[in-house]
PDB file of N, CA and C in Angstrom:
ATOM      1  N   UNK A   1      -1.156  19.246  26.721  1.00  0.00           N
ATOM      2  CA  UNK A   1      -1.835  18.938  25.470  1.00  0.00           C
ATOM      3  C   UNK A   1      -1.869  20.212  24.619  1.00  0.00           C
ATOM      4  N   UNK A   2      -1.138  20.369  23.004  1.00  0.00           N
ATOM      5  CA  UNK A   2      -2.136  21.175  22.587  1.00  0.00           C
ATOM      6  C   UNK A   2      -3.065  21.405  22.400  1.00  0.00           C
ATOM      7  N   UNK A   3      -3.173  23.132  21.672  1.00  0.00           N
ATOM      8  CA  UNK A   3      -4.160  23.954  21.337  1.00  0.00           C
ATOM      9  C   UNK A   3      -4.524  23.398  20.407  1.00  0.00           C
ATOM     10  N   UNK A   4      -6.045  23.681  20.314  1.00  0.00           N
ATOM     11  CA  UNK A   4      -6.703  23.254  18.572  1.00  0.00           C
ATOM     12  C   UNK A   4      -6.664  24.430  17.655  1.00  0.00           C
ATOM     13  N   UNK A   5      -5.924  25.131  16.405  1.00  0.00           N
ATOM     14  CA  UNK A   5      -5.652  25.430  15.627  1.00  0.00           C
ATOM     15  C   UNK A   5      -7.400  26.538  15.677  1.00  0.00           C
ATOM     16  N   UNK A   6      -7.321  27.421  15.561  1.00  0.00           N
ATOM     17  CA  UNK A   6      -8.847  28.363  14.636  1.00  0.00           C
ATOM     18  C   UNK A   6      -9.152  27.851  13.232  1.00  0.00           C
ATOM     19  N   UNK A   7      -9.586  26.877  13.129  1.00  0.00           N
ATOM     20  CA  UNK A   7     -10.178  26.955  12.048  1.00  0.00           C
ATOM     21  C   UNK A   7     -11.129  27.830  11.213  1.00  0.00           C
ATOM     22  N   UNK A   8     -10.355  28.227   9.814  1.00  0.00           N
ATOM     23  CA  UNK A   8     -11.491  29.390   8.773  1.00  0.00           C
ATOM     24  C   UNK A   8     -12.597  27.997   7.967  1.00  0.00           C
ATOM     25  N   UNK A   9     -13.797  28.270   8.250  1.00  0.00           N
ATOM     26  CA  UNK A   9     -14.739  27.899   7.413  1.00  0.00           C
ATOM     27  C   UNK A   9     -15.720  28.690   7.044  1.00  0.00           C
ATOM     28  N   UNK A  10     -16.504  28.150   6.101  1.00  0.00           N
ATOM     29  CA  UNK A  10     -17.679  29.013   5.401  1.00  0.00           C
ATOM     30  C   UNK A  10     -18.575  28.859   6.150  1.00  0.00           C
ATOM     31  N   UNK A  11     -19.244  30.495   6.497  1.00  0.00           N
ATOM     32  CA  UNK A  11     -20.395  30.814   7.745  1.00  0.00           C
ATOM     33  C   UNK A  11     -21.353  29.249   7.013  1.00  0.00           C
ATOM     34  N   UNK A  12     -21.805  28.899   8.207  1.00  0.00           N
ATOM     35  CA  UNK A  12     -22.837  27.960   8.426  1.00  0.00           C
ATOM     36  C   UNK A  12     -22.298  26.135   8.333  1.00  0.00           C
ATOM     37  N   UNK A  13     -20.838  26.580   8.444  1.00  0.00           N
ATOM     38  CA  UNK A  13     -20.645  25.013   8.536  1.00  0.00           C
ATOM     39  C   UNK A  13     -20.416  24.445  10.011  1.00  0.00           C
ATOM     40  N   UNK A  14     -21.054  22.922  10.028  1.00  0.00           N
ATOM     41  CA  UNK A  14     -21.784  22.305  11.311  1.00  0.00           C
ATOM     42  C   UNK A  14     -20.627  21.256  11.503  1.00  0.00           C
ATOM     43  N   UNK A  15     -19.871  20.711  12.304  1.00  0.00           N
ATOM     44  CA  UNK A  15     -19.012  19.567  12.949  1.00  0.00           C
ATOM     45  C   UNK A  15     -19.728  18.260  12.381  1.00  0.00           C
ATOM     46  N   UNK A  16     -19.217  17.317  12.469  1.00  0.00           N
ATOM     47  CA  UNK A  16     -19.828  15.946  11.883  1.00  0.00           C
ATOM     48  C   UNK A  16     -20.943  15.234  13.138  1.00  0.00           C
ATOM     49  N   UNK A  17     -20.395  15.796  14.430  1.00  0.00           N
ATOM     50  CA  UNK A  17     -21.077  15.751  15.454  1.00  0.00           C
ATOM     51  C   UNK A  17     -21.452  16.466  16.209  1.00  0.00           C
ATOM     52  N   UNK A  18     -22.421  16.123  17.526  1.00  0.00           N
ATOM     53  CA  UNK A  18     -22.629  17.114  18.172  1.00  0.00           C
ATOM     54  C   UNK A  18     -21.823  17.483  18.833  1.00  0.00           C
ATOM     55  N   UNK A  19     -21.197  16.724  19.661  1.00  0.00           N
ATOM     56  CA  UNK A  19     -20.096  16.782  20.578  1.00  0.00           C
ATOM     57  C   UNK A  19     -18.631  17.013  20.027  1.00  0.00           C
ATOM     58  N   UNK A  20     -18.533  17.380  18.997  1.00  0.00           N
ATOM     59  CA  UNK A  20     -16.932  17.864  18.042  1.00  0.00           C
ATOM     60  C   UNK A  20     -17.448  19.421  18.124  1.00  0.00           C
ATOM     61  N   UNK A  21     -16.153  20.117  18.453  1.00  0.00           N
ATOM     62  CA  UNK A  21     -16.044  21.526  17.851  1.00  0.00           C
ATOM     63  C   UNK A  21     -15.811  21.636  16.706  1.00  0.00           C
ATOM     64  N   UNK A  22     -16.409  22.748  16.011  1.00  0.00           N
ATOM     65  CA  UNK A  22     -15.968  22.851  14.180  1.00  0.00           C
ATOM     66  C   UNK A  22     -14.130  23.062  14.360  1.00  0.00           C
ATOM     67  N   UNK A  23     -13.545  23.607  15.107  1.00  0.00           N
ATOM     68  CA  UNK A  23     -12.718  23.717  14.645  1.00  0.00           C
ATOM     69  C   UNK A  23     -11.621  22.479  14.857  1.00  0.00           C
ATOM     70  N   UNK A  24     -12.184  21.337  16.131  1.00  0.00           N
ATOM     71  CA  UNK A  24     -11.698  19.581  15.603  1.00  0.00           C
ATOM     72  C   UNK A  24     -11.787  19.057  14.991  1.00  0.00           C
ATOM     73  N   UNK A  25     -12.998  18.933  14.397  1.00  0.00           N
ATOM     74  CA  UNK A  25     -13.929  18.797  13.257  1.00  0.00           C
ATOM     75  C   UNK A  25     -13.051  18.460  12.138  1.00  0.00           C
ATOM     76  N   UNK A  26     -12.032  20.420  11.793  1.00  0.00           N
ATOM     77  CA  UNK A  26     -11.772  20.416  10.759  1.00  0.00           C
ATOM     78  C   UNK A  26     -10.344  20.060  10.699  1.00  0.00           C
ATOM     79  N   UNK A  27      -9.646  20.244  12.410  1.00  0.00           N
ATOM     80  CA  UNK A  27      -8.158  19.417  11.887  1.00  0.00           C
ATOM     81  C   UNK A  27      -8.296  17.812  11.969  1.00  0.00           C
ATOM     82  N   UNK A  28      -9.475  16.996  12.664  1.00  0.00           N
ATOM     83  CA  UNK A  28      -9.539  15.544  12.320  1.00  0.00           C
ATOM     84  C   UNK A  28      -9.462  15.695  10.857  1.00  0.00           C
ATOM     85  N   UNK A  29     -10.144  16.108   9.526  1.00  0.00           N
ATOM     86  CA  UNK A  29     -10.160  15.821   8.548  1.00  0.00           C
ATOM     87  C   UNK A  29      -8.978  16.269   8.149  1.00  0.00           C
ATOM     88  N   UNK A  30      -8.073  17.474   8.288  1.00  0.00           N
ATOM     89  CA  UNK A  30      -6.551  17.596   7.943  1.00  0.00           C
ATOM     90  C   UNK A  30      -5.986  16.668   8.377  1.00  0.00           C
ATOM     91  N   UNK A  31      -5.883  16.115   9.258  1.00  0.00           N
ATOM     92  CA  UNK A  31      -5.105  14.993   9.791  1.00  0.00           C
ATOM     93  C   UNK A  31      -5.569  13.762   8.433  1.00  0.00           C
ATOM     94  N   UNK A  32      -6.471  13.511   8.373  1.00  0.00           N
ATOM     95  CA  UNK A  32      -6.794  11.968   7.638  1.00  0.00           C
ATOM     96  C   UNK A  32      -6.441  12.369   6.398  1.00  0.00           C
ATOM     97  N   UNK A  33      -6.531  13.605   5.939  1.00  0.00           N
ATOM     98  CA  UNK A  33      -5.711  13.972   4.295  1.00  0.00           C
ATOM     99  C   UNK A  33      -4.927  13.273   3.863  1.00  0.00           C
ATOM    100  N   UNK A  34      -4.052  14.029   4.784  1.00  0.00           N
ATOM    101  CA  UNK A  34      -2.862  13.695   5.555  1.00  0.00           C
ATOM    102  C   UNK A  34      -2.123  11.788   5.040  1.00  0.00           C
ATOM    103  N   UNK A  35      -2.870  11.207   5.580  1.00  0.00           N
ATOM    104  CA  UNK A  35      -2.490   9.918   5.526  1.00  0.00           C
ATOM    105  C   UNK A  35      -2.742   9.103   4.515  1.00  0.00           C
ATOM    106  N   UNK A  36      -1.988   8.163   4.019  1.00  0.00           N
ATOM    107  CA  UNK A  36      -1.674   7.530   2.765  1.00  0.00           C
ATOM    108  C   UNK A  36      -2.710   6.595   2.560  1.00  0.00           C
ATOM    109  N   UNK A  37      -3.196   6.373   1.427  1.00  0.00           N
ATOM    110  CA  UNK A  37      -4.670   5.671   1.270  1.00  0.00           C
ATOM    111  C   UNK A  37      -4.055   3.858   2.218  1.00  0.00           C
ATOM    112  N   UNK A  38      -2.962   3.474   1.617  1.00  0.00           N
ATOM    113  CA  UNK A  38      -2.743   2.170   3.347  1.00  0.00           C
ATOM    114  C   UNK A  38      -2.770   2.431   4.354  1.00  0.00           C
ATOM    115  N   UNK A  39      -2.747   3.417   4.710  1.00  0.00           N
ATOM    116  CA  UNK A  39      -2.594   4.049   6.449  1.00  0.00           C
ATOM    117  C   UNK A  39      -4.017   4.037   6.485  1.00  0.00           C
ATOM    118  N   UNK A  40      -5.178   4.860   5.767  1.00  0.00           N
ATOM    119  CA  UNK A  40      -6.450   4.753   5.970  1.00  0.00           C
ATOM    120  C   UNK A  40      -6.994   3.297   6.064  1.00  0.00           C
ATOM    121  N   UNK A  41      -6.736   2.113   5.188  1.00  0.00           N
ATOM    122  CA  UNK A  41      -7.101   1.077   4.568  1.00  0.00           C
ATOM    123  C   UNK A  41      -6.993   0.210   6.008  1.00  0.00           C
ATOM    124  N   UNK A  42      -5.428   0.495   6.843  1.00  0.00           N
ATOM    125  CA  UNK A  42      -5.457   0.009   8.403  1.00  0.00           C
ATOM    126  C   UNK A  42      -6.481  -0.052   9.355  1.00  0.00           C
ATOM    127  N   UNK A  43      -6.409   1.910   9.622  1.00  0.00           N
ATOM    128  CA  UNK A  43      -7.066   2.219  10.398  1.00  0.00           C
ATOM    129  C   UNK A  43      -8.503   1.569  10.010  1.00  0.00           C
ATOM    130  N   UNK A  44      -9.144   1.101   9.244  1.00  0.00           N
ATOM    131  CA  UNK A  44     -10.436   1.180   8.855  1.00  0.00           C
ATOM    132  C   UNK A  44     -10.555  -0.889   9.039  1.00  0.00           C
ATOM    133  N   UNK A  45      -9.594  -0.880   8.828  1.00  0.00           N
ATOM    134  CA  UNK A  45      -9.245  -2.824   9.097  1.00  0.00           C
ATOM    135  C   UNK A  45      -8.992  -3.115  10.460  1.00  0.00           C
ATOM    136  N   UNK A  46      -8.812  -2.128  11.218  1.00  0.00           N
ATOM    137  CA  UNK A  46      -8.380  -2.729  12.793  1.00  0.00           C
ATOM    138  C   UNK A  46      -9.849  -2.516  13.918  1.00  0.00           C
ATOM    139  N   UNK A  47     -10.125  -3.956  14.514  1.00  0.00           N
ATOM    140  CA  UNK A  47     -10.982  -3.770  15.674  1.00  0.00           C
ATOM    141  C   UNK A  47     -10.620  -3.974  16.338  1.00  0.00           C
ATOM    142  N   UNK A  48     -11.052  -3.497  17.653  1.00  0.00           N
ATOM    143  CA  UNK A  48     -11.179  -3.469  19.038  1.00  0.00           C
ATOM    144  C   UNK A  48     -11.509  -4.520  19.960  1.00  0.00           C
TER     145      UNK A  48
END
């Protein structure tokens, strides 16, 4: 598996969760940039 990337953020920024490292944190949100507002529109339409 890769490495998770070092993420640079501004002192005092917190992960969306407790259990995320800031620096997953911040390539989950590079990743979803990333993807084309239909690719989001999927992911957000598909259950389990």
């Amino acid at each position: 598996m890769p490495s998770i990337p070092k993420a640079i953020v501004k002192s005092g920024y917190k992960a969306q969760s407790d259990d995320t490292s800031v620096d997953a944190d911040v390539l989950i949100f590079n990743l979803l940039r990333r993807l084309s507002f239909e690719d989001k529109a999927e992911q957000v339409q598909k259950t389990d």
